[in-house]
Protein backbone atom coordinates (compact mmCIF):
# COMPACT_ATOMS: atom_id res chain seq x y z
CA UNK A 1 -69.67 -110.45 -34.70
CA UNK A 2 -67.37 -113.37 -33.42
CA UNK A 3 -64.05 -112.43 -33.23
CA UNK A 4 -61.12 -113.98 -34.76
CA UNK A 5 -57.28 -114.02 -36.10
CA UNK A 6 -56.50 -112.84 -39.41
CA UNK A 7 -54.21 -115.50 -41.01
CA UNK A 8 -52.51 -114.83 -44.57
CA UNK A 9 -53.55 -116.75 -47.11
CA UNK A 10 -52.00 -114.63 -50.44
CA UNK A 11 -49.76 -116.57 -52.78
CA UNK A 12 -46.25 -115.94 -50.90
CA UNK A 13 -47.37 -116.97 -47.64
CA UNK A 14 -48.58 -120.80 -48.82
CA UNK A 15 -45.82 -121.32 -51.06
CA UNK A 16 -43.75 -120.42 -47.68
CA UNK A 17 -45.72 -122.55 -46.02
CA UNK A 18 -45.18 -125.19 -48.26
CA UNK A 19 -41.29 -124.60 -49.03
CA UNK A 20 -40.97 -124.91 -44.91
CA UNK A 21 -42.56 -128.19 -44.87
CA UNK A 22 -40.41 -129.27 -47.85
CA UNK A 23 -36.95 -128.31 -45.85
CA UNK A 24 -38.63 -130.09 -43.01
CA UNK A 25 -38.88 -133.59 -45.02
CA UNK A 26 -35.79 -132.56 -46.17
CA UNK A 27 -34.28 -132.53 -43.05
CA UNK A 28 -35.48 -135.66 -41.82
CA UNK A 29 -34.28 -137.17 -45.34
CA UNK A 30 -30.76 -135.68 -44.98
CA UNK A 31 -30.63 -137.03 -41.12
CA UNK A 32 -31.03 -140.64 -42.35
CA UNK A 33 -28.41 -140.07 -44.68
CA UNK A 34 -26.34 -138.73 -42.74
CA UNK A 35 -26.24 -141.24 -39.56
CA UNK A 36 -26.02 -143.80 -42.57
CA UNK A 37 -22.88 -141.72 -43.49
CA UNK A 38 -21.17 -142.02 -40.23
CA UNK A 39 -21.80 -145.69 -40.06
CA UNK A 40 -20.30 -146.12 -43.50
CA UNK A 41 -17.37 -144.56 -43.21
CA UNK A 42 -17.01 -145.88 -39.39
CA UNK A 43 -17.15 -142.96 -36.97
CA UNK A 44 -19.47 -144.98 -34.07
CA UNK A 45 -18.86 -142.35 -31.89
CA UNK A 46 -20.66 -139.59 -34.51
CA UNK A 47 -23.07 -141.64 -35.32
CA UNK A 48 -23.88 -142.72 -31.82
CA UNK A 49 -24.21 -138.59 -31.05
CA UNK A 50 -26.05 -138.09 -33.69
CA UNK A 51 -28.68 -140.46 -32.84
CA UNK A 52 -28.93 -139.54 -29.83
CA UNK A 53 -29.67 -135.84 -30.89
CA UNK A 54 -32.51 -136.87 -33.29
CA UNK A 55 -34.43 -138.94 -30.77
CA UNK A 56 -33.41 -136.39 -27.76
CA UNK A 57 -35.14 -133.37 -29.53
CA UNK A 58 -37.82 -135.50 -30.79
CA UNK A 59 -38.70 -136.68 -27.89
CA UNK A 60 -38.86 -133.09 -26.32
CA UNK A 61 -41.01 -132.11 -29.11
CA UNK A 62 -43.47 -134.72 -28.62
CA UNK A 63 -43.70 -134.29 -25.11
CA UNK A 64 -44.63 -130.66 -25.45
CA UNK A 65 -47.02 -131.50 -28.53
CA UNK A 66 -48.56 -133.92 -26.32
CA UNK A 67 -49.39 -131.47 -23.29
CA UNK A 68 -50.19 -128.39 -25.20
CA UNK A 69 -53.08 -130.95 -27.30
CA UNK A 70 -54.28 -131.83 -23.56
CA UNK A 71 -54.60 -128.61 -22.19
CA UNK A 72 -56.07 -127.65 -25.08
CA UNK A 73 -59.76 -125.20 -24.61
CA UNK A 74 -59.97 -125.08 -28.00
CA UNK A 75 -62.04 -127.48 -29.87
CA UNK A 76 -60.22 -129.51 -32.85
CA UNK A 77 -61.21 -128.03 -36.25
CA UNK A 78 -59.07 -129.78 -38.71
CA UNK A 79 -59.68 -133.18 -40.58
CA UNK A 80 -56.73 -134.57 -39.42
CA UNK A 81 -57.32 -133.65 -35.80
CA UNK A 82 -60.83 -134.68 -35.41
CA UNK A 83 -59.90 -137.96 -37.34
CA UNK A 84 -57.39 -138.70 -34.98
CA UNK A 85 -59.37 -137.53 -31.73
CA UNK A 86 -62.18 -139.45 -33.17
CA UNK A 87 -60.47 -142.72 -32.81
CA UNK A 88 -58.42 -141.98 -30.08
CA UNK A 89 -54.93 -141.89 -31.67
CA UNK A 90 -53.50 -138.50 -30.77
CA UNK A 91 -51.56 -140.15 -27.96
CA UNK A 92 -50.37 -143.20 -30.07
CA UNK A 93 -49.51 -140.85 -33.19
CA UNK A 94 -47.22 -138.55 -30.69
CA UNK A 95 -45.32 -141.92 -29.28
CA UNK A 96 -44.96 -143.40 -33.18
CA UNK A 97 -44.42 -140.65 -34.99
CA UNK A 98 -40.93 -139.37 -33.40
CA UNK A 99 -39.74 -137.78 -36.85
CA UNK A 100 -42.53 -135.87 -37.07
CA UNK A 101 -44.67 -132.66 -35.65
CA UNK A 102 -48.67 -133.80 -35.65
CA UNK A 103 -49.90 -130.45 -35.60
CA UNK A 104 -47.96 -129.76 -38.86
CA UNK A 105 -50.55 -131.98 -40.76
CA UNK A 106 -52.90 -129.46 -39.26
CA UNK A 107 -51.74 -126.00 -40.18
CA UNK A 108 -51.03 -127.84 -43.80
CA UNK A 109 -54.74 -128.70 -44.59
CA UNK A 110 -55.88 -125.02 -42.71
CA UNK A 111 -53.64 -123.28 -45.00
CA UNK A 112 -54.69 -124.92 -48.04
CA UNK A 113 -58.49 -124.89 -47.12
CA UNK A 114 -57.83 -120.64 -46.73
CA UNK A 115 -55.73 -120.19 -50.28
CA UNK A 116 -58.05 -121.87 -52.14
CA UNK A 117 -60.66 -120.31 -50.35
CA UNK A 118 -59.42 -116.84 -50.32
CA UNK A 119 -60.68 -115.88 -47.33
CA UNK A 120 -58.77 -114.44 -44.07
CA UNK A 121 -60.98 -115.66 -41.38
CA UNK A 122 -60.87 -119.18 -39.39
CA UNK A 123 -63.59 -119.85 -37.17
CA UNK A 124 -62.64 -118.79 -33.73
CA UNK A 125 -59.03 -117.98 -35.04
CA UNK A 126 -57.55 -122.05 -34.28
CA UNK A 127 -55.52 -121.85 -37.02
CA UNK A 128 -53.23 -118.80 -35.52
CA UNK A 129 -53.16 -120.57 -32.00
CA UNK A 130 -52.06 -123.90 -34.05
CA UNK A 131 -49.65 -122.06 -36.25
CA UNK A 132 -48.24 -120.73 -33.01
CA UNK A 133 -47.45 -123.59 -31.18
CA UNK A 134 -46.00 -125.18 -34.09
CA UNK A 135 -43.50 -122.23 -34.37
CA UNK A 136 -43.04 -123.12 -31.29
CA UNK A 137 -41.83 -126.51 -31.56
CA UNK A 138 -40.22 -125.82 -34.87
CA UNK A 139 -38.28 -123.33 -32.59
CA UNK A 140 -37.29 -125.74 -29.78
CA UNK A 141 -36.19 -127.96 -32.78
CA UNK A 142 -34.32 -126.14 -34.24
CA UNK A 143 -32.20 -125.24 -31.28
CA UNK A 144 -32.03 -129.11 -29.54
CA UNK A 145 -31.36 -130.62 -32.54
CA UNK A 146 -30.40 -128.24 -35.92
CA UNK A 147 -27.81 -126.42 -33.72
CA UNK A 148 -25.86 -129.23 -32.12
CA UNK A 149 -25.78 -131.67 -35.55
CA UNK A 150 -24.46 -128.40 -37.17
CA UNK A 151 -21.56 -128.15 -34.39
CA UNK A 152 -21.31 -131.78 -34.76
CA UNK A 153 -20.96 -131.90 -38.32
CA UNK A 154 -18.72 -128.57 -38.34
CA UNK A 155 -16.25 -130.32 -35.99
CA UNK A 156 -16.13 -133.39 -37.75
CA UNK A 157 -15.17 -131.98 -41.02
CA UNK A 158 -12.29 -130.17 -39.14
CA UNK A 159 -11.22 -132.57 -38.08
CA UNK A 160 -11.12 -135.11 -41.18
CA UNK A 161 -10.08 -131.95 -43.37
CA UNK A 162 -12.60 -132.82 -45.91
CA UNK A 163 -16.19 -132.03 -47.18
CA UNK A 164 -18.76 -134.36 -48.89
CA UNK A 165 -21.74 -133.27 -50.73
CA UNK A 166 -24.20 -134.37 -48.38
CA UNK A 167 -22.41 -133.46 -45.39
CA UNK A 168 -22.28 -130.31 -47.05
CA UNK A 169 -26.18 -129.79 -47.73
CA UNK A 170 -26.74 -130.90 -43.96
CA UNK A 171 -24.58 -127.94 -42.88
CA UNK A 172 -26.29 -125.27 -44.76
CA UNK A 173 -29.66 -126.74 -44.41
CA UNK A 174 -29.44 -126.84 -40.55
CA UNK A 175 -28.01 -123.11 -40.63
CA UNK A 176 -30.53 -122.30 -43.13
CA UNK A 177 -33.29 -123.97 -41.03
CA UNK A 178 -32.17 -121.98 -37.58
CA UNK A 179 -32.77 -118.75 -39.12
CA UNK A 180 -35.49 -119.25 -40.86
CA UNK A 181 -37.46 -120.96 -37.53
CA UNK A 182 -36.69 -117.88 -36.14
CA UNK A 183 -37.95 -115.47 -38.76
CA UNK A 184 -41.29 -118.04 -39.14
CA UNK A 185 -41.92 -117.72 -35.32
CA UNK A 186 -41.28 -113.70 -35.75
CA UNK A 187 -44.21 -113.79 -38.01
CA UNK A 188 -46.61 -116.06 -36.35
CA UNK A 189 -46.53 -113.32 -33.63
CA UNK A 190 -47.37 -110.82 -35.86
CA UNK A 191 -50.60 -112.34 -36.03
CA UNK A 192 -51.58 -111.10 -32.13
CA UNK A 193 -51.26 -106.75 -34.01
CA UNK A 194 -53.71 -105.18 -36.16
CA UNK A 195 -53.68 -106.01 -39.81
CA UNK A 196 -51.78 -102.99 -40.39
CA UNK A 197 -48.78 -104.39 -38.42
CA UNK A 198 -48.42 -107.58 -40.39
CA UNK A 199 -44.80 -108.22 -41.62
CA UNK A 200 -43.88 -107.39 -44.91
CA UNK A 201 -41.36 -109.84 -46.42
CA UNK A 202 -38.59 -107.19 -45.74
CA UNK A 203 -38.12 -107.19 -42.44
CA UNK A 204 -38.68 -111.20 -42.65
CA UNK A 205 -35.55 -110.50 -44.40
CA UNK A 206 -33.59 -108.44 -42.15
CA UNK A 207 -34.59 -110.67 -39.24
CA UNK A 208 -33.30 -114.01 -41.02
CA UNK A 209 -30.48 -111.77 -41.80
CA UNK A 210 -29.26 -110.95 -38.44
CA UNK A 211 -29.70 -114.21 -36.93
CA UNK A 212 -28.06 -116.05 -39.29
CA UNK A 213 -25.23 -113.45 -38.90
CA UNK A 214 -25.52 -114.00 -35.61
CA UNK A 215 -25.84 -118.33 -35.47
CA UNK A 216 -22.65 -118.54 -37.58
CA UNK A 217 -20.15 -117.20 -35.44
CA UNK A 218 -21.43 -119.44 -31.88
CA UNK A 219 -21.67 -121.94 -33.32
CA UNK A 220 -18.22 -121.81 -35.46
CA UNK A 221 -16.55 -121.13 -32.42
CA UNK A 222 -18.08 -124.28 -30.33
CA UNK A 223 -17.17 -126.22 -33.40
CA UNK A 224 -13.53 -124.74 -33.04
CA UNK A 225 -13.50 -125.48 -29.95
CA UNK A 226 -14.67 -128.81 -29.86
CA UNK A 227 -12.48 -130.16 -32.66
CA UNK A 228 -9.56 -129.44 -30.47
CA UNK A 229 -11.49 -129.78 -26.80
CA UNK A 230 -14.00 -132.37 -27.62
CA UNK A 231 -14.38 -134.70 -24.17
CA UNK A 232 -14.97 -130.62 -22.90
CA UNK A 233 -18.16 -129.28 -24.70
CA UNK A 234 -19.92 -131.53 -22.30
CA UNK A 235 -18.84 -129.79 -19.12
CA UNK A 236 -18.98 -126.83 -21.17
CA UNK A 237 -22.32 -127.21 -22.10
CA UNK A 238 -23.77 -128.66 -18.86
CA UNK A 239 -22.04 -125.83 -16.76
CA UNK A 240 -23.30 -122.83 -19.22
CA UNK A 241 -26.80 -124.60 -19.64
CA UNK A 242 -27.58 -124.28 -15.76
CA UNK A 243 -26.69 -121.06 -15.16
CA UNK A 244 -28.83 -120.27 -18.22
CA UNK A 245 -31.57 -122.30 -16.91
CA UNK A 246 -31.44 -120.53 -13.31
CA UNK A 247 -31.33 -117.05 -15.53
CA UNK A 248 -35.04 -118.42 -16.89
CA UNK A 249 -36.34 -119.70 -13.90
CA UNK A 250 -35.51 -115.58 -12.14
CA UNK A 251 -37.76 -114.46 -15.15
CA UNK A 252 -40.59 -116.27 -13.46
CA UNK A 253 -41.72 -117.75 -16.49
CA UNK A 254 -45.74 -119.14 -16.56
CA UNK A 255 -45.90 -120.91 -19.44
CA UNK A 256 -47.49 -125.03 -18.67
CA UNK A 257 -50.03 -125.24 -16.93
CA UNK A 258 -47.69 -127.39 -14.22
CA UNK A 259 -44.68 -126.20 -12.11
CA UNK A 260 -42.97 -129.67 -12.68
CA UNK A 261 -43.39 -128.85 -16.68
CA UNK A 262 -42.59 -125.70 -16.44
CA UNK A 263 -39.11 -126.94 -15.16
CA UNK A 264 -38.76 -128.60 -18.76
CA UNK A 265 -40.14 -125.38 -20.38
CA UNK A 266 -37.03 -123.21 -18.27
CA UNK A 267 -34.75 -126.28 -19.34
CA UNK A 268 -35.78 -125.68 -23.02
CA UNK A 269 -35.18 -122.00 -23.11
CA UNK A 270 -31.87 -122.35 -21.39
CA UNK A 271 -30.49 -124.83 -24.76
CA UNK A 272 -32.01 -121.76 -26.94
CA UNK A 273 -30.35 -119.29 -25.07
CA UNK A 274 -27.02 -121.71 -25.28
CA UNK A 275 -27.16 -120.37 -28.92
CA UNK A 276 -29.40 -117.41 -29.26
CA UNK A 277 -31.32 -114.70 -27.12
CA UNK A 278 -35.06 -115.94 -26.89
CA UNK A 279 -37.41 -113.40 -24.87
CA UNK A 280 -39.35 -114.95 -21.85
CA UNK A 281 -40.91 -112.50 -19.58
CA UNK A 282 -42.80 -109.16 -19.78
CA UNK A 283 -41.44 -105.54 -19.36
CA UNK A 284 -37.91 -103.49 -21.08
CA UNK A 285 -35.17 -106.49 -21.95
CA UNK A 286 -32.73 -104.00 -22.54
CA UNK A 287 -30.78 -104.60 -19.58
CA UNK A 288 -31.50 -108.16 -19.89
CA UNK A 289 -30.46 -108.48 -23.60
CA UNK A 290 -27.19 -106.77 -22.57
CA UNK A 291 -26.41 -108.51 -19.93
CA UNK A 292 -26.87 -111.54 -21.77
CA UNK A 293 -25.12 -110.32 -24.91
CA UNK A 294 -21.98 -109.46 -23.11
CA UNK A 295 -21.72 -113.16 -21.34
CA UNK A 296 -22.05 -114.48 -24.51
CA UNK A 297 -20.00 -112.45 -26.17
CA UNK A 298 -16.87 -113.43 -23.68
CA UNK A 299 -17.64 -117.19 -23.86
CA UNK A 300 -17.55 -117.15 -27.33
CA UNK A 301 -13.90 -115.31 -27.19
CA UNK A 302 -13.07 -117.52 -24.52
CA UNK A 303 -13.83 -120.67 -27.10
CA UNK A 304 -11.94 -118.99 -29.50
CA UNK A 305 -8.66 -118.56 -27.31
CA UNK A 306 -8.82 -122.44 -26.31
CA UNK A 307 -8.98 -123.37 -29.90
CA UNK A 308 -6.00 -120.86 -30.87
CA UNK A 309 -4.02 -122.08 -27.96
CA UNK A 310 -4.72 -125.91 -28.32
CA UNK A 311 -4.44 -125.43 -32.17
CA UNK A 312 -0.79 -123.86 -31.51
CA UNK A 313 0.42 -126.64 -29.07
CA UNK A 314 -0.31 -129.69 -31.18
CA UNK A 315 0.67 -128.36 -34.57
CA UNK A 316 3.33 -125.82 -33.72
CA UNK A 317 1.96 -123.65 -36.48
CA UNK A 318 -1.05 -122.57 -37.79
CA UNK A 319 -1.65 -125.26 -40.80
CA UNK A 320 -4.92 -126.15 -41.06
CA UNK A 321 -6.75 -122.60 -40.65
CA UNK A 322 -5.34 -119.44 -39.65
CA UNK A 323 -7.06 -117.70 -36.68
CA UNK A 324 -5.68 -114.23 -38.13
CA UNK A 325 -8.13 -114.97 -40.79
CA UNK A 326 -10.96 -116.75 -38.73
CA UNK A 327 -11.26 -114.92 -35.46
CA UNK A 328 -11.62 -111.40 -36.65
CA UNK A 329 -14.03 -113.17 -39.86
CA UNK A 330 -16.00 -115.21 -36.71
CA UNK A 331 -16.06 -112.26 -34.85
CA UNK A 332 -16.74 -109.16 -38.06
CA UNK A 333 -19.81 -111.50 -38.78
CA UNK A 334 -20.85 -111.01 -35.15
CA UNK A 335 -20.50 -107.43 -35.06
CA UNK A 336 -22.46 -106.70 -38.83
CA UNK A 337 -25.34 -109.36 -37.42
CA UNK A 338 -25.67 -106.87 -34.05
CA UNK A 339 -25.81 -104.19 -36.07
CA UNK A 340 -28.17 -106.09 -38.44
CA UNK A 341 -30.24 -106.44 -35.49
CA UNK A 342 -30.39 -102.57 -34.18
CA UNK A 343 -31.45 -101.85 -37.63
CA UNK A 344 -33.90 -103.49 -37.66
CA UNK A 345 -35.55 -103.10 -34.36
CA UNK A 346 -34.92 -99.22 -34.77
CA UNK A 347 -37.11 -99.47 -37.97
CA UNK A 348 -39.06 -102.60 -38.39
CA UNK A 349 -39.76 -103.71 -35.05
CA UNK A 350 -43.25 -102.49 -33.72
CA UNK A 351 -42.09 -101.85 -30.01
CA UNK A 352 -45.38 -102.17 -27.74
CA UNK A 353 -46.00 -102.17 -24.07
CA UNK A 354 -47.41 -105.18 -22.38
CA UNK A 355 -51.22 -103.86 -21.67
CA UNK A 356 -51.33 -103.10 -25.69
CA UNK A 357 -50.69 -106.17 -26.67
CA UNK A 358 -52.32 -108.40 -24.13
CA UNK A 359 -55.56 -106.86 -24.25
CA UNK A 360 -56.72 -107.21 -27.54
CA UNK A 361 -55.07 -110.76 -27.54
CA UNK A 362 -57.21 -111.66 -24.74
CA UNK A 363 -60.33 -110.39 -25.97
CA UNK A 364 -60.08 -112.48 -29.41
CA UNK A 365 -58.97 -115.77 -27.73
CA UNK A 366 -61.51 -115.15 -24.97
CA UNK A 367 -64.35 -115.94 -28.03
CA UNK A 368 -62.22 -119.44 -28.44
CA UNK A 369 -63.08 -120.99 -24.95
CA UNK A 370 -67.14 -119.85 -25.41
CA UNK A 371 -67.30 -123.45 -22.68
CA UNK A 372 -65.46 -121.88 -20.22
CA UNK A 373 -67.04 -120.87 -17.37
CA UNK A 374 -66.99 -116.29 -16.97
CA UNK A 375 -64.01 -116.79 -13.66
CA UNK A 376 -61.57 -119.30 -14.70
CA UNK A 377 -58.29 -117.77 -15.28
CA UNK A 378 -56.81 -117.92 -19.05
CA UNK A 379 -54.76 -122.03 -19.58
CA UNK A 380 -53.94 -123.71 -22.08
CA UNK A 381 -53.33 -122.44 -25.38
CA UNK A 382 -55.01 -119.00 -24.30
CA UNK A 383 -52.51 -118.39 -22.22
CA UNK A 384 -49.46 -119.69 -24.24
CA UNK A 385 -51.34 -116.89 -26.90
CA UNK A 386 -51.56 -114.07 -24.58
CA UNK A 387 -47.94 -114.78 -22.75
CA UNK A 388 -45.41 -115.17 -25.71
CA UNK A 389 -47.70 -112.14 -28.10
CA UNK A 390 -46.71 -109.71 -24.49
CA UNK A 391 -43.42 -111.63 -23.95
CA UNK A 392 -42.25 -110.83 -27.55
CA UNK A 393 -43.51 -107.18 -28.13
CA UNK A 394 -42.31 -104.61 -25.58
């Protein structure tokens, strides 16, 4: 018997599925609105930035879209797909259609097809290697472009000293949309275990728990800091980012099937780790994670102390908000998420060693690439499968 994924299909999961295409549109809708906003009420500069974010991460996304649909093994399945393969417009859709993900119109009609269906099974299991990579994307989206707007817009309602409505829904929809990438992508891996591993919608809970916990306090603190700093988040940023990047490149990541695009892959990681801990290699992160967790930790009380010091000098007192009050908030909501997230990889994480996960992983996705001939080594999405299911369980 062919082999395949499991993929849910019960009521929950394509309402989720749904809802997370809604926020998506949503997104887009309150991006419009909001660059429209800045240009209303004047603020060039904010507008200029924000721009400049939207078609920055979009063209990243497309980019990787782009090369993971050419190194594809995997034959298209989906309407959509073979629609647009047919006629030769996968390459024109991913340079037109900069506001939005292609393979989402995929995963859309596979999860439909499956609820209505009520089955479990996709032939050859495309539908967990497509919902993968558009976790994927969803995930470098939601750290090149959700992230920064919601420092952006953070800083420039402190320093205007008022909130709108819509700014207001942009704020808690990009915070909203962070954590709940996160939890989505969390998931998707689940898919690589046993059915009796799958993740109930408890831990989904704890997990969007923690790194919400966790995303409100960095980026709080960069929006501090910027209000007061803002000509320095740049050589902030740019100075942080490399050494981040040259922390990726020592895990000897093998992700693309290119070095030169595995340079943008390390580049990638090294904005999500600007924010948030993102796993890229095999083996015991424990020294890793603490290593990282303790330079982050003394950047972020480093931003802190330039916005208490900067906020002191101009004002001569604290008027506008009181870092008695916000620093030990900023940094309580730091220590609950941590302990959020010990919780819950004490109890809900399944902790498995590399040759437990990668082997059954490979011997599923080696039914998807039937064409391939018995020596060539795992590419393509096969090995973006088999890397990221070892790379997150350990």
């Amino acid at each position: 018997m062919e082999e395949s994924f499991p993929f849910p299909y019960s009521l929950l999961e394509y309402l989720f599925t749904l809802v997370g295409l809604l926020l998506f549109l949503l997104d887009i809708a309150l991006d419009i609105w909001t660059v429209v906003s800045f240009y209303q009420h004047g603020d060039y500069v904010y507008m200029a930035v924000m721009i400049f974010l939207l078609l920055g991460s979009s063209v990243l996304l497309q980019v990787f879209s782009w090369l993971w649909y050419s190194d594809s093994l995997i034959k298209l399945e989906t309407l959509v797909e073979t629609f647009a393969d047919r006629h030769k417009l996968i390459k024109p859709l991913h340079l037109i259609c900069l506001l939005l993900n292609f393979p989402y119109a995929g995963v859309i009609e596979i999860s439909t097809m499956l609820f209505l269906k009520k089955t479990n099974r996709f032939r050859n299991g495309v539908v967990v290697l497509l919902n993968q990579d558009l976790q994927m994307l969803n995930l470098f989206e939601a750290f090149s472009e959700s992230a920064p707007q919601l420092i952006l817009l953070t800083c420039r309602i402190l320093q205007r000293g008022e909130l709108e409505l819509f700014t207001g829904l942009k704020i808690l929809s990009s915070a909203a949309s962070i954590a709940s990438t996160e939890a989505l992508y969390h998931r998707s891996m689940r898919s690589f275990l046993h059915k009796n591993r799958e993740m109930s919608w408890i831990p989904t809970g704890i997990y969007f728990l923690w790194n919400l916990l966790l995303i409100i306090p960095r980026v709080t603190a960069l929006a501090l800091f910027c209000s007061v700093l803002p000509r320095y988040i740049i050589a902030h940023f740019l100075s942080l980012w490399m050494l981040l990047v040259l922390g990726v490149w020592s895990q000897k990541t093998d992700h693309m099937e290119s070095p030169g695009w595995e340079w943008l892959f390390r580049a990638t990681v090294g904005i999500i780790w600007y924010f948030s801990w993102f796993n890229v290699s095999t083996g015991s992160i424990t020294l890793k994670a603490v290593l990282y967790n303790c330079v982050m930790g003394l950047d972020t009380v480093m931003l802190l102390g330039f916005w208490c010091w900067k906020e002191f000098e101009y004002t001569g007192c604290w008027s506008s908000l009181n870092p008695y009050i916000v620093i030990p908030t900023l940094l309580g909501l730091h220590v609950v998420g941590f302990l959020v997230k010990m919780i819950y990889y004490r109890w809900f994480h399944p902790n498995c060693d590399e040759q437990k996960i990668a082997k059954p992983s490979e011997r599923s996705m080696e039914s998807l690439s039937e064409d391939r001939a018995p020596a060539q080594p795992v590419t393509g999405v096969l090995k973006r499968g088999r890397n990221m299911a070892a790379n997150f369980y350990y």
